[in-house]
Protein backbone atom coordinates (compact mmCIF):
# COMPACT_ATOMS: atom_id res chain seq x y z
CA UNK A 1 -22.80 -0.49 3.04
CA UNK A 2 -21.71 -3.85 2.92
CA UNK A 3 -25.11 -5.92 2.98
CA UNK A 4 -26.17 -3.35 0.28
CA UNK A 5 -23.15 -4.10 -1.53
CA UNK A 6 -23.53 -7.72 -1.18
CA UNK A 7 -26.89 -7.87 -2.21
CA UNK A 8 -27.01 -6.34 -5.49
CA UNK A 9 -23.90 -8.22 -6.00
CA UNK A 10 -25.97 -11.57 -5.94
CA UNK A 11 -28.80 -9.94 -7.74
CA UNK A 12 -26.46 -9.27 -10.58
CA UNK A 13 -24.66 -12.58 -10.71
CA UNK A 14 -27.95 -14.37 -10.22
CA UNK A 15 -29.66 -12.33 -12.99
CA UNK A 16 -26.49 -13.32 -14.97
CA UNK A 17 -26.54 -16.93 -14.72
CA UNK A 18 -29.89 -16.15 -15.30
CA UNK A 19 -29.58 -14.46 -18.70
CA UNK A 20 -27.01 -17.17 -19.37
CA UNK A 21 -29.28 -19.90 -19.25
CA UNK A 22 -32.80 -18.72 -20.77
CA UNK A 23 -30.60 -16.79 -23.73
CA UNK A 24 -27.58 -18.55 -24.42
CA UNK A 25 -28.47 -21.91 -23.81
CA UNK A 26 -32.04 -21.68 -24.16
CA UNK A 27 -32.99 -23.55 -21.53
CA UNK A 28 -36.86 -23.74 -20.29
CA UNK A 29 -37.33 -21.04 -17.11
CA UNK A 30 -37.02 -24.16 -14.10
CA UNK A 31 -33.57 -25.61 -16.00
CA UNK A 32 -32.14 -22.13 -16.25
CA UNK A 33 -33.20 -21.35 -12.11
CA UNK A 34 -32.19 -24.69 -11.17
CA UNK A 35 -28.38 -24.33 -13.52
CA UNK A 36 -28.41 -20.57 -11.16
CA UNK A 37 -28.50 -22.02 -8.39
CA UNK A 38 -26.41 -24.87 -8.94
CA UNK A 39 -23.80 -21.82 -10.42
CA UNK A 40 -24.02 -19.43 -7.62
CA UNK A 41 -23.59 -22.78 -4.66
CA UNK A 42 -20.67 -24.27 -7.15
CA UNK A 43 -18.91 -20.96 -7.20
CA UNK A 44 -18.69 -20.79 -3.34
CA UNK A 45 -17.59 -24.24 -3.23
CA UNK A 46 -14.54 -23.48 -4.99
CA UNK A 47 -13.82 -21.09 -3.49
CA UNK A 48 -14.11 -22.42 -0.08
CA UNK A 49 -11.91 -25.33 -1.72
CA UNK A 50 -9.52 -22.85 -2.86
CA UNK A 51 -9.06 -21.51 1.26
CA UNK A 52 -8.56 -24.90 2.34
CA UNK A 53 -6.13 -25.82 -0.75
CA UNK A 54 -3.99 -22.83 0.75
CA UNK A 55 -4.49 -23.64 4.23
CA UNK A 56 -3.26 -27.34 4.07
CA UNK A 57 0.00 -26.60 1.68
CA UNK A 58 1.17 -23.83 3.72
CA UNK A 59 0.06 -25.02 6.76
CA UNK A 60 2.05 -24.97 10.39
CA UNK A 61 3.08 -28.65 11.12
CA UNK A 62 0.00 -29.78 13.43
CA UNK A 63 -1.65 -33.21 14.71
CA UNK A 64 -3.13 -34.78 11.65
CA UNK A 65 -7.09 -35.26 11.74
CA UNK A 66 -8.63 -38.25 10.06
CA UNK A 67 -10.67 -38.02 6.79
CA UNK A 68 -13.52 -37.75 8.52
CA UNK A 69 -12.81 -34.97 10.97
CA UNK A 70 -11.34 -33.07 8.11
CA UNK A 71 -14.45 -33.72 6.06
CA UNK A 72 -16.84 -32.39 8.56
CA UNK A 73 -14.93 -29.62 9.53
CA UNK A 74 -14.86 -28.64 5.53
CA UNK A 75 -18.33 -29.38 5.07
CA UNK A 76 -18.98 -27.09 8.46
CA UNK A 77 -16.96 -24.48 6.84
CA UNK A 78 -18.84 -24.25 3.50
CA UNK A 79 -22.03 -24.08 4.96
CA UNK A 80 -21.01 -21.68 7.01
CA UNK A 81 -19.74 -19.51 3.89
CA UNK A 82 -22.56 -19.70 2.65
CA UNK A 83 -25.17 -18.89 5.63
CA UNK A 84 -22.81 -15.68 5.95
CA UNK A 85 -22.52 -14.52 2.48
CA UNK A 86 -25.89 -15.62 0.65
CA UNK A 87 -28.45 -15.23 3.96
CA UNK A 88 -27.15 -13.22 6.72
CA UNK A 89 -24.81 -10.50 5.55
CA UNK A 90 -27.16 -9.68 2.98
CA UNK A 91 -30.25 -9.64 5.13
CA UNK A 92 -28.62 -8.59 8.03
CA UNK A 93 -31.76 -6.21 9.65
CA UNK A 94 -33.16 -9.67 9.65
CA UNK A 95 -30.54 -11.45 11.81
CA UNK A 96 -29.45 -8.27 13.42
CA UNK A 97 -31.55 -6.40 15.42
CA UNK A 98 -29.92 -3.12 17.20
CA UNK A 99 -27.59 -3.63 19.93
CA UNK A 100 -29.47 -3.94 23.41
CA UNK A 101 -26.73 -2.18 25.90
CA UNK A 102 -26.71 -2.09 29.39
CA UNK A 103 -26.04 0.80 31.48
CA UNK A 104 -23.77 0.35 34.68
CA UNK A 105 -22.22 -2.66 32.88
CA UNK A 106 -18.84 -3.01 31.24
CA UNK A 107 -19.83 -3.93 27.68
CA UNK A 108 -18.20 -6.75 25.11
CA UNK A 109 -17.50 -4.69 21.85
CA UNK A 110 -17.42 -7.81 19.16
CA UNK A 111 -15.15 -6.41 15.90
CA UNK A 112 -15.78 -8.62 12.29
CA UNK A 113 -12.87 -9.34 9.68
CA UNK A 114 -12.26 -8.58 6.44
CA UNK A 115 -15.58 -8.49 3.95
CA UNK A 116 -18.04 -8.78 6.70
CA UNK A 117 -20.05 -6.68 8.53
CA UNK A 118 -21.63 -6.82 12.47
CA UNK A 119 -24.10 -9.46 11.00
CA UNK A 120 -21.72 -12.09 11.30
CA UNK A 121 -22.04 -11.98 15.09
CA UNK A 122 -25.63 -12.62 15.19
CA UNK A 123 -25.56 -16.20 17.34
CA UNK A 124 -22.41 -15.18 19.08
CA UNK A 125 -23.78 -11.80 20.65
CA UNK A 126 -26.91 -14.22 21.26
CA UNK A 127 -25.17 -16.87 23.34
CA UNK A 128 -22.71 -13.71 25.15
CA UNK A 129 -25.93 -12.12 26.07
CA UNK A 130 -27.70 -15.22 27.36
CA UNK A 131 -24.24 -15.62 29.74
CA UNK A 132 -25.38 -11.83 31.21
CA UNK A 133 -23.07 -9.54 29.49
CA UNK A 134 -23.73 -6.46 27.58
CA UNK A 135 -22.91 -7.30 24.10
CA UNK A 136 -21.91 -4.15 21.18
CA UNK A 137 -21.59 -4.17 17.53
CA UNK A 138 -19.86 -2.33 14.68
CA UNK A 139 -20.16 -2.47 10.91
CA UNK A 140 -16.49 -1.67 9.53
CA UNK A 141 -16.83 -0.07 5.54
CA UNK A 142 -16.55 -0.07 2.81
CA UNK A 143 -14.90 -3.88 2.95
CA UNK A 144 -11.22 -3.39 0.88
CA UNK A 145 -10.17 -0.55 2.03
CA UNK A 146 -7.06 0.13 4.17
CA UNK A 147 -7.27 -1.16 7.90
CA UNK A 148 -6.00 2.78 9.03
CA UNK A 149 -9.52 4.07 7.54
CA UNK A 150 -11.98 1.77 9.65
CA UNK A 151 -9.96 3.05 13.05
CA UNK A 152 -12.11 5.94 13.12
CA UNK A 153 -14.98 3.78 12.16
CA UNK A 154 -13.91 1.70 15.40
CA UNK A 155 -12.98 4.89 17.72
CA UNK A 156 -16.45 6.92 16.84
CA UNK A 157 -18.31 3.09 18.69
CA UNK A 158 -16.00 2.74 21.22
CA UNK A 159 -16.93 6.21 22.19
CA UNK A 160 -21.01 5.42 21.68
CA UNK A 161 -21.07 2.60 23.52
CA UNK A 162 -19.06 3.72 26.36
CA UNK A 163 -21.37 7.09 26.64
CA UNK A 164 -24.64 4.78 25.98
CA UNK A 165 -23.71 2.65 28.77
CA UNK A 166 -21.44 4.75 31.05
CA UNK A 167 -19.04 2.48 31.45
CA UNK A 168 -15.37 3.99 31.06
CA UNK A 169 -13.73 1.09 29.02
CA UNK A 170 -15.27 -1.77 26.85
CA UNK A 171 -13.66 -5.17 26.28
CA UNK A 172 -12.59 -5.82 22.43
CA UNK A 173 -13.45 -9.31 21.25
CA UNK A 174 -12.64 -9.17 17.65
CA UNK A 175 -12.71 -12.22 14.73
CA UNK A 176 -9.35 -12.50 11.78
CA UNK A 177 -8.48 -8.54 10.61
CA UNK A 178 -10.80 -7.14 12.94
CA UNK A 179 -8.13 -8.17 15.84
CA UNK A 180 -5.45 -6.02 13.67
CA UNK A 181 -7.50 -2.96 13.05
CA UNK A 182 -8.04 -3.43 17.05
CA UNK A 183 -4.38 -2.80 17.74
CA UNK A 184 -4.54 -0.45 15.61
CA UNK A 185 -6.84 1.99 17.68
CA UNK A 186 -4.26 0.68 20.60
CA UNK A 187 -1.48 2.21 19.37
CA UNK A 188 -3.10 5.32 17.72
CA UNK A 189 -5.46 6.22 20.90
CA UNK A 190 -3.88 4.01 23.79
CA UNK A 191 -5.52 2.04 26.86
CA UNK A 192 -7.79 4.18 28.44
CA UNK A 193 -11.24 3.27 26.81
CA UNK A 194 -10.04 -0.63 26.62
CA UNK A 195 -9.58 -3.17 29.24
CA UNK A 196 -9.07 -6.37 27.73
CA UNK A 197 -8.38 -7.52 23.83
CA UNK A 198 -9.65 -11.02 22.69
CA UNK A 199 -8.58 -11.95 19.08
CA UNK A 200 -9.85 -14.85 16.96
CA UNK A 201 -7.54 -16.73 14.74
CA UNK A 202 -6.50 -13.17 13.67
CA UNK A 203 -3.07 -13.08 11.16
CA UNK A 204 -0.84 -10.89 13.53
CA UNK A 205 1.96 -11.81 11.16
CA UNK A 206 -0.16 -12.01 8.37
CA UNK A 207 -1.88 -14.61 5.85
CA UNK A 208 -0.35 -16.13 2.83
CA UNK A 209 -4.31 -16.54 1.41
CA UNK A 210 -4.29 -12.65 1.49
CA UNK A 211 -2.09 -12.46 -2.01
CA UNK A 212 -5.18 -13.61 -3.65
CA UNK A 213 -7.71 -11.48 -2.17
CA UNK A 214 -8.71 -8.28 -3.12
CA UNK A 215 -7.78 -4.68 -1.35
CA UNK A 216 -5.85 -2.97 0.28
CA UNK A 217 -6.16 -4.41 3.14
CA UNK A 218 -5.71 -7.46 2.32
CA UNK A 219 -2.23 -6.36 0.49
CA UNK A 220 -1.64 -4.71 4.13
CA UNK A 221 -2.16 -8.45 5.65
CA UNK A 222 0.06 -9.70 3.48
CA UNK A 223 3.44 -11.45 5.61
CA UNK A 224 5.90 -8.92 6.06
CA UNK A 225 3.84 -5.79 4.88
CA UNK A 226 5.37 -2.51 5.65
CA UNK A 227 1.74 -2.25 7.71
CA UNK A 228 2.38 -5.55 9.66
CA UNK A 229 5.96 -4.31 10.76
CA UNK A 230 5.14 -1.01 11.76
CA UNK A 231 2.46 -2.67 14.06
CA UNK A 232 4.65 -5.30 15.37
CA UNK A 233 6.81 -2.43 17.16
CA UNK A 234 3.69 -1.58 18.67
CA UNK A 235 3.67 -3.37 22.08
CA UNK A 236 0.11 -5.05 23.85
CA UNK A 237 0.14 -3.07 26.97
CA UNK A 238 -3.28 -4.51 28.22
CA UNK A 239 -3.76 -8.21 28.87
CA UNK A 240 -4.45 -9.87 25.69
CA UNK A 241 -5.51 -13.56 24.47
CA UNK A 242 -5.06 -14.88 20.99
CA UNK A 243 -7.11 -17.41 20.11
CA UNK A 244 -5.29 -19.82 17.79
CA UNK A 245 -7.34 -21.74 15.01
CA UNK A 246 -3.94 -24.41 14.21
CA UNK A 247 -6.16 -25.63 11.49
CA UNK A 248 -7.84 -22.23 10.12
CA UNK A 249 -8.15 -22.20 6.48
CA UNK A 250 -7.99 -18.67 5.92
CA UNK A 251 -4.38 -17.50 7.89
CA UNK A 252 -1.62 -19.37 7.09
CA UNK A 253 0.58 -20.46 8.28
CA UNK A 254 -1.31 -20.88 11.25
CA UNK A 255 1.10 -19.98 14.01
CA UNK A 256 0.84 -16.12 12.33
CA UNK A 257 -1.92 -15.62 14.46
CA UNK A 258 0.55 -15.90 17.81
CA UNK A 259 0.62 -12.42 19.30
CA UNK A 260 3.63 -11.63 20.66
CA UNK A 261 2.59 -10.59 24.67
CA UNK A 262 -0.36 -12.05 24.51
CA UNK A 263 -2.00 -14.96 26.01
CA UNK A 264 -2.16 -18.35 23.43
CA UNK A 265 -4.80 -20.21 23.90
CA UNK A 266 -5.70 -22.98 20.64
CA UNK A 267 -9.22 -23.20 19.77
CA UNK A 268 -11.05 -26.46 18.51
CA UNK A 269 -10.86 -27.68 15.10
CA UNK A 270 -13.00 -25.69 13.00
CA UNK A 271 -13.10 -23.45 9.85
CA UNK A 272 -12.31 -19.89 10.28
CA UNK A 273 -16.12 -18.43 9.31
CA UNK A 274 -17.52 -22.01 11.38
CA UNK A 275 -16.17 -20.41 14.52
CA UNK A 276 -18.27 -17.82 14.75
CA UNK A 277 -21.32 -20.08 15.31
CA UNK A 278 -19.29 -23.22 17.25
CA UNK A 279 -20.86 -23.71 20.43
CA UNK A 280 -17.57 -25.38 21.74
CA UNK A 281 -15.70 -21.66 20.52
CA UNK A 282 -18.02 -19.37 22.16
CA UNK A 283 -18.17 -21.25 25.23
CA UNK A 284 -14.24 -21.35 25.50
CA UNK A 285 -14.24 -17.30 25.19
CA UNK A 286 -16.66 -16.61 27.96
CA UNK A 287 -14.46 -19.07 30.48
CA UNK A 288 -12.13 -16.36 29.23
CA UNK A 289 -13.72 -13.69 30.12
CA UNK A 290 -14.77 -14.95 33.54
CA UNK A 291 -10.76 -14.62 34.43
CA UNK A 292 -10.00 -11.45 36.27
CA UNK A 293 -7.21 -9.47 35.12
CA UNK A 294 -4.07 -10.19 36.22
């Protein structure tokens, strides 16, 4: 649903600017596709802006970066907005092929965050793959709903992949709100069908940012959220690792993404959509996930 969504959501606004251009400025057919363009990359920008804007005034005291290590990892970050949201979301049968389990092996089940779908984790399941693991997906919709309704969404794969592969348990690996609707399914169904939970910069306490984003769920990820306190009584009874973006520009302030009972480990610098396709991220997760349990 979401890719769907997505896509005739950018057929609209680009028809739009579009419409704009040729009929209400009256501009020759290359000005008005070259002003749509310029409209629909201009609009991400600011918003991207608008994350980091957030990120930096609310921010948990951390080492400053210099100007240019800020401005690369910014620059990383919009690009990385924008591969998500204008190429590979929307096209995601063209980044995603279906997931290639393997029996007899204990399989990575990789969870997106809020407004994505499983296409975000096309060069991540790539690179986990390449390392020898079995590698599972799952698309979480619609996108702005409340976290409760995608646990059943999350249960129903959990239970496909484990009978596809007949393994008894799969290892959660999940990116920002995905982590939350993982501990979710925790405390609803218990331990049994999970061994391990791996979180990425994911607002356990919540995100300031959220108050401006649209949902219920985001409302639910808002700090101190009736939602958030009911699932901090929840204790992690598996082992658990948080990894903590201290620069993310999406959950702030940053230490909100410290799980109580779980493992802290900091990531690199990098934007909180960038991390998905860092090199230097996805190699520090499967050193993870070479550690035996305790």
């Amino acid at each position: 649903m979401v890719p769907i969504s997505l896509l005739i959501w950018l057929a609209l606004e680009i028809s739009g600017y579009l419409y704009i251009g040729r009929h209400v400025m009256h501009l020759d057919w290359p000005l008005a596709v070259v002003g749509a363009i310029n409209c629909l990359l201009g609009l991400r920008f600011w918003m991207n802006a608008t994350t980091w804007f957030f990120g930096m005034k609310f921010a948990t005291p951390a080492p400053a970066l210099g100007f240019g290590k800020r401005f690369r990892i910014m620059a990383g970050e919009y690009f990385a907005f924008l591969l998500t949201f204008l190429l590979v979301i929307p096209f995601e049968r063209l980044w995603m092929p279906a997931d290639r389990l393997l029996p007899g092996q204990k399989p990575i089940l990789l969870v997106h965050g809020y407004g994505c779908s499983r296409g975000v984790w096309w060069l991540l399941r790539r690179r986990l793959e390449a390392a020898g693991h079995s590698v599972a997906t799952v698309s979480l919709a619609p996108p702005y709903t409340s976290m409760g309704k995608l646990v059943p969404l999350l249960t129903q794969r959990i239970e496909e992949v484990c009978a596809d592969t007949g393994s008894k348990q799969v290892t959660l690996v999940a990116h920002s709100m995905g982590g939350l609707i993982c501990r979710s399914y925790l405390a609803r169904h218990g331990i049994e069908r999970v061994d391990r939970l791996f979180t990425l910069a994911t607002p356990h306490s919540g995100s300031l940012l959220s108050k401006i984003a649209l949902g219920q769920n985001s409302r639910e990820m808002t700090p101190g959220s009736l939602w958030l306190r009911d699932m901090a009584t929840e204790p992690i009874k598996i082992p658990a690792v948080s990894l903590r973006n201290a620069y993310d520009n999406y959950v702030m302030p940053q230490d909100n993404q410290r799980l109580p009972g779980a493992r802290d480990v900091e990531l690199p610098a990098v934007g909180h959509i960038a991390m998905l396709y860092d090199k230097r991220v996805a190699q520090q997760l499967l050193e993870l996930l070479k550690l035996k349990k305790p």
